[in-house]
Protein backbone atom coordinates (compact mmCIF):
# COMPACT_ATOMS: atom_id res chain seq x y z
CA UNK A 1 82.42 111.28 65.36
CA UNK A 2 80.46 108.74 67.53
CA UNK A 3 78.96 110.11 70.87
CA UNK A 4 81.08 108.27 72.96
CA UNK A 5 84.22 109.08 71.45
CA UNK A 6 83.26 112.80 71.37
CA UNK A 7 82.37 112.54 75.58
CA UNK A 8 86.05 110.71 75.86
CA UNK A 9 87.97 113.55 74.57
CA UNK A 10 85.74 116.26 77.24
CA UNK A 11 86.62 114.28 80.05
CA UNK A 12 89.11 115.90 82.05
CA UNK A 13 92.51 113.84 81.97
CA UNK A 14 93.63 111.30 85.00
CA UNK A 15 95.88 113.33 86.46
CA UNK A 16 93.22 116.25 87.33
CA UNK A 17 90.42 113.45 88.60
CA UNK A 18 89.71 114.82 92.14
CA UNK A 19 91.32 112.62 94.70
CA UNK A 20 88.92 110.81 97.04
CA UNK A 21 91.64 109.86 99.94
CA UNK A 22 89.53 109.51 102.82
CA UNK A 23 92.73 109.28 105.36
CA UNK A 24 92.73 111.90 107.99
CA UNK A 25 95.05 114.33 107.92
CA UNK A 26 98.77 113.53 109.08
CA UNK A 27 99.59 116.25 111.47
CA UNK A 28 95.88 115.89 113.49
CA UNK A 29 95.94 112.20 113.13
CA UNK A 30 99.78 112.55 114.80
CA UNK A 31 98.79 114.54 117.58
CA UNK A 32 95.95 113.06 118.53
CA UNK A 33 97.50 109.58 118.70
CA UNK A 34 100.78 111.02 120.30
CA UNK A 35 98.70 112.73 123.13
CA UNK A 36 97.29 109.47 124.02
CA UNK A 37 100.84 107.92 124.17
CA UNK A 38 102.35 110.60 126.16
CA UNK A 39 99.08 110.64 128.77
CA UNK A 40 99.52 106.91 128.90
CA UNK A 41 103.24 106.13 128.74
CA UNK A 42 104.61 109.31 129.93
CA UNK A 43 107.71 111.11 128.56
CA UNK A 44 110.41 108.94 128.92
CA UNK A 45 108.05 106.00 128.21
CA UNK A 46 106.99 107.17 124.41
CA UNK A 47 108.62 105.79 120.99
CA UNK A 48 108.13 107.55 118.11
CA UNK A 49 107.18 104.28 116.40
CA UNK A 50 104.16 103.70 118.90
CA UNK A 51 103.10 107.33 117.78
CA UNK A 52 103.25 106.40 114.39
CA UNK A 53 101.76 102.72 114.71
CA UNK A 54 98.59 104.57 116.52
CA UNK A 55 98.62 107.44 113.66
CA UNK A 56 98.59 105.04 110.90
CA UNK A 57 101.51 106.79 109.50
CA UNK A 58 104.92 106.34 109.27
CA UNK A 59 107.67 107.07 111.40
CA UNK A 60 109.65 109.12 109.12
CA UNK A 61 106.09 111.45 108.78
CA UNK A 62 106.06 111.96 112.57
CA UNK A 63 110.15 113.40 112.08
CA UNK A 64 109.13 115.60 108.87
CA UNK A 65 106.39 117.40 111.36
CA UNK A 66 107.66 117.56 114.33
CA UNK A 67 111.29 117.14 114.25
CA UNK A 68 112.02 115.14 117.50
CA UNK A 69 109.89 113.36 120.18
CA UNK A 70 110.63 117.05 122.17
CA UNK A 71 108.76 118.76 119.31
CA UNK A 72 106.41 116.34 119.65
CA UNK A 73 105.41 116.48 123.27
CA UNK A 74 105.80 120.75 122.83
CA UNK A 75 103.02 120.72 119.67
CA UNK A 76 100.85 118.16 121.50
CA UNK A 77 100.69 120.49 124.63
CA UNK A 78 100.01 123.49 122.20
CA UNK A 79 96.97 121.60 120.80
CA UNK A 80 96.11 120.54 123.80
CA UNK A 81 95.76 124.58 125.01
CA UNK A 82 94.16 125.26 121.95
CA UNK A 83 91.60 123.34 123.02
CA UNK A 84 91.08 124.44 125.90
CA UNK A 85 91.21 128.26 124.59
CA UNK A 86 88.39 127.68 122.85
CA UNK A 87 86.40 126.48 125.82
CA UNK A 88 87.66 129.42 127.52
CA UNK A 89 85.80 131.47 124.73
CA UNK A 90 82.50 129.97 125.47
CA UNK A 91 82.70 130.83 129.18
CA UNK A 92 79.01 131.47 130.34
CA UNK A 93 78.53 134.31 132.68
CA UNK A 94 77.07 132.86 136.63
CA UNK A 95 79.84 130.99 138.29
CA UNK A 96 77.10 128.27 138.64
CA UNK A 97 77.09 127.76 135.02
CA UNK A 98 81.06 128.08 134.59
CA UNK A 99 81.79 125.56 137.21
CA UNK A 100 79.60 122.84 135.39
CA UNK A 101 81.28 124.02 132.10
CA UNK A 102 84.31 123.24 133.14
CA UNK A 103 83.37 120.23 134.67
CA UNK A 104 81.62 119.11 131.78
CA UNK A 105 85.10 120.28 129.45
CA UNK A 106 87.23 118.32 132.10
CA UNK A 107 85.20 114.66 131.53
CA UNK A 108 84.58 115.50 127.42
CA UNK A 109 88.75 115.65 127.24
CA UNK A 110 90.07 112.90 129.65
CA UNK A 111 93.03 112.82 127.85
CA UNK A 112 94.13 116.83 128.75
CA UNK A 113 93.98 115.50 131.96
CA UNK A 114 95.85 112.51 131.78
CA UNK A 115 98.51 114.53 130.01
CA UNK A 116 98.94 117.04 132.59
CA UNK A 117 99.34 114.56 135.53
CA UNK A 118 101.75 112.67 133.69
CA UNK A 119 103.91 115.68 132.72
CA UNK A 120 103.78 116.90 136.36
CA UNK A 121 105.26 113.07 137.73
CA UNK A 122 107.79 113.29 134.75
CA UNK A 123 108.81 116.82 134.88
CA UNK A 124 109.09 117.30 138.89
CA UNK A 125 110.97 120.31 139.72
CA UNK A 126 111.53 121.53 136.35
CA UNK A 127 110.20 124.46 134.28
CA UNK A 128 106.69 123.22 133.09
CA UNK A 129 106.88 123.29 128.58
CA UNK A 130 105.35 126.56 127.33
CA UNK A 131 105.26 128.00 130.49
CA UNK A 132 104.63 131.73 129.60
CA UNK A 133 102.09 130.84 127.17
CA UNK A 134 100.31 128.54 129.85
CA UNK A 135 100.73 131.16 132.63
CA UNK A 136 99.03 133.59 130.17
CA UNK A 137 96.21 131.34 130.24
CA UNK A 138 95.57 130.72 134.07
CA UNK A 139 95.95 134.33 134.60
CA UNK A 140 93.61 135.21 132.08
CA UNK A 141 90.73 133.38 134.19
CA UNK A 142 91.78 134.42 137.53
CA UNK A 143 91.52 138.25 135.89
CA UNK A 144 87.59 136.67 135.59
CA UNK A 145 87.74 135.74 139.23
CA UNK A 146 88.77 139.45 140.12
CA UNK A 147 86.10 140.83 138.22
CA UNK A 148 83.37 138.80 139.96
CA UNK A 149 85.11 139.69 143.51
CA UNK A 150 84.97 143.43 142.13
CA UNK A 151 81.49 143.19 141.03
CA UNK A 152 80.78 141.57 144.28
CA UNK A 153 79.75 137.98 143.44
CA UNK A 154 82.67 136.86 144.72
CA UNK A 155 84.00 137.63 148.16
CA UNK A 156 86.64 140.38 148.02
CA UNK A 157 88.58 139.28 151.21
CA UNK A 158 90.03 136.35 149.80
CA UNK A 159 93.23 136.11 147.78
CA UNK A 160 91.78 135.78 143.91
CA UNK A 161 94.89 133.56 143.17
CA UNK A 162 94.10 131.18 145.56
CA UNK A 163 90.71 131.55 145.27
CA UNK A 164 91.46 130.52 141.48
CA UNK A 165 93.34 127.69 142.57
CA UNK A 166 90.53 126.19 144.91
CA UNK A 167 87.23 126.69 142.07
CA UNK A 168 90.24 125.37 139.62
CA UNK A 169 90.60 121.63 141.86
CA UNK A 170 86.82 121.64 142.50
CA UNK A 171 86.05 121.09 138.60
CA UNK A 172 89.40 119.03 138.25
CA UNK A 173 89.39 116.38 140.93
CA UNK A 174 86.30 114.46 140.26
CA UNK A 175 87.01 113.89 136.58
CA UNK A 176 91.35 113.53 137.11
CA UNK A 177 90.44 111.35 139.99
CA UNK A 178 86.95 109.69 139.69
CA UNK A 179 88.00 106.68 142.04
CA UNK A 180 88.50 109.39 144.62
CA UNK A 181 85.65 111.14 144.22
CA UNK A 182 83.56 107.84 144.17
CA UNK A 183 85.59 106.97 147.96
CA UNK A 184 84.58 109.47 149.25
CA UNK A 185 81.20 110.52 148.06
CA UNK A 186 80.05 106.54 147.73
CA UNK A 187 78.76 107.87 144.00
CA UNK A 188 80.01 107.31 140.96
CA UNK A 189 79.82 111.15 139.52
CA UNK A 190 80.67 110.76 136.12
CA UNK A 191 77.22 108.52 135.95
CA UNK A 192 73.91 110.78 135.12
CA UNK A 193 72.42 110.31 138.59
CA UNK A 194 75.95 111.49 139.91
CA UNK A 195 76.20 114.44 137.40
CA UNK A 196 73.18 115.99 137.89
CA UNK A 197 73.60 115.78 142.20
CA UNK A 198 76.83 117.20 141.01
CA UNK A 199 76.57 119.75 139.07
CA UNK A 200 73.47 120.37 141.31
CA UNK A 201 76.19 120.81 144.07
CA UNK A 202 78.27 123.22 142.10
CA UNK A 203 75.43 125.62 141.22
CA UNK A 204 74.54 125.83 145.12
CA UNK A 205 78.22 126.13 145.94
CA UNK A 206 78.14 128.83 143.67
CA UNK A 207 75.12 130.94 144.93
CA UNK A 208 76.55 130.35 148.98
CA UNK A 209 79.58 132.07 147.67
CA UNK A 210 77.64 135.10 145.98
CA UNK A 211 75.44 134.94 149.09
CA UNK A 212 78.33 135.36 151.68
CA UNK A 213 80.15 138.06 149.77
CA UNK A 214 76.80 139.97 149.78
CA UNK A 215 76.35 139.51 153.57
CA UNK A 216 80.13 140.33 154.24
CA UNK A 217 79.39 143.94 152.47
């Protein structure tokens, strides 16, 4: 038998070639795109066929994963948290360093941002999606900000909730709402001169509130 006919009956047959589809994956490819659409069109304003058009797949692939544009929005907000999970994970340890993490998090991910905003115009007065799971979440950092009042880097005679709430808007604002930030500071912050004088900011912020809990003792 001729070498070349002998190397055509080794070869494996067509059907077990491995496939080189270089397509992303549906579901990712779904959520990312529908996560833009809901941050940028709101609720009421998204069409399953604009999420699909953005995907690069079809519509009826958008209903086979996620069942309705309310499954939708629900799985996109799960991702979403997912996300952010993770970058609770890598927390570092001097509130310095985790206010310019999260500040950092909050202008890598514009579109969490976005997304949030939007659902809180479009969802006013109603019970935010995934609530319990998203409650578990916020209370799992202000359990951090107890800790550091306990420890006393923190000061102890403030309520840790609200304390939460106020370190949570200082690393949310200025990337949610840069054109404020740039009113009223006259500096564009999400530029590298106004990121370092920021996060330069935070890090002081940080030590004055260490400082003053140690002088209230």
């Amino acid at each position: 038998m001729p070498q070349s006919d002998r190397h055509l009956l080794t070869r494996a047959p067509l059907h077990q070639q491995p496939k080189t589809d270089a397509r992303p994956d549906s579901k990712s490819a779904i959520l990312k795109a529908a996560a833009i659409e809901f941050a940028e069109r709101g609720f009421d304003g998204v069409r399953i066929e604009h999420v699909a058009a953005r995907s690069g797949f079809n519509k009826s692939l958008v209903y086979k994963h996620f069942g309705n544009r309310e499954g939708l929005f629900q799985a996109v907000l799960d991702e979403q948290f997912s996300g952010r999970a993770a970058i609770l994970s890598g927390i570092p340890d001097e509130l310095g360093d985790v206010l310019v993490h999260w500040d950092k998090a909050n202008r890598a991910d514009p579109t969490f941002g976005k997304l949030i905003i939007r659902e809180a115009l479009d969802a006013l007065g109603s019970e935010p999606v995934r609530a319990a799971e998203r409650t578990a979440y916020y209370q799992k950092q202000v359990a951090m900000i107890r800790s550091e009042q306990e420890a006393g880097n923190l000061p102890k005679d403030l309520d840790t909730n609200y304390l939460f709430l106020a370190l949570l808007a200082i690393v949310t604002l200025p990337a949610m709402l840069p054109q404020i930030a740039e009113l009223a500071t006259g500096s564009d912050l999400g530029s590298k001169d106004g990121q370092q004088g920021w996060h330069q900011f935070l890090r002081a912020y940080a030590q004055s509130m260490s400082s003053a809990s140690t002088t209230g003792e």
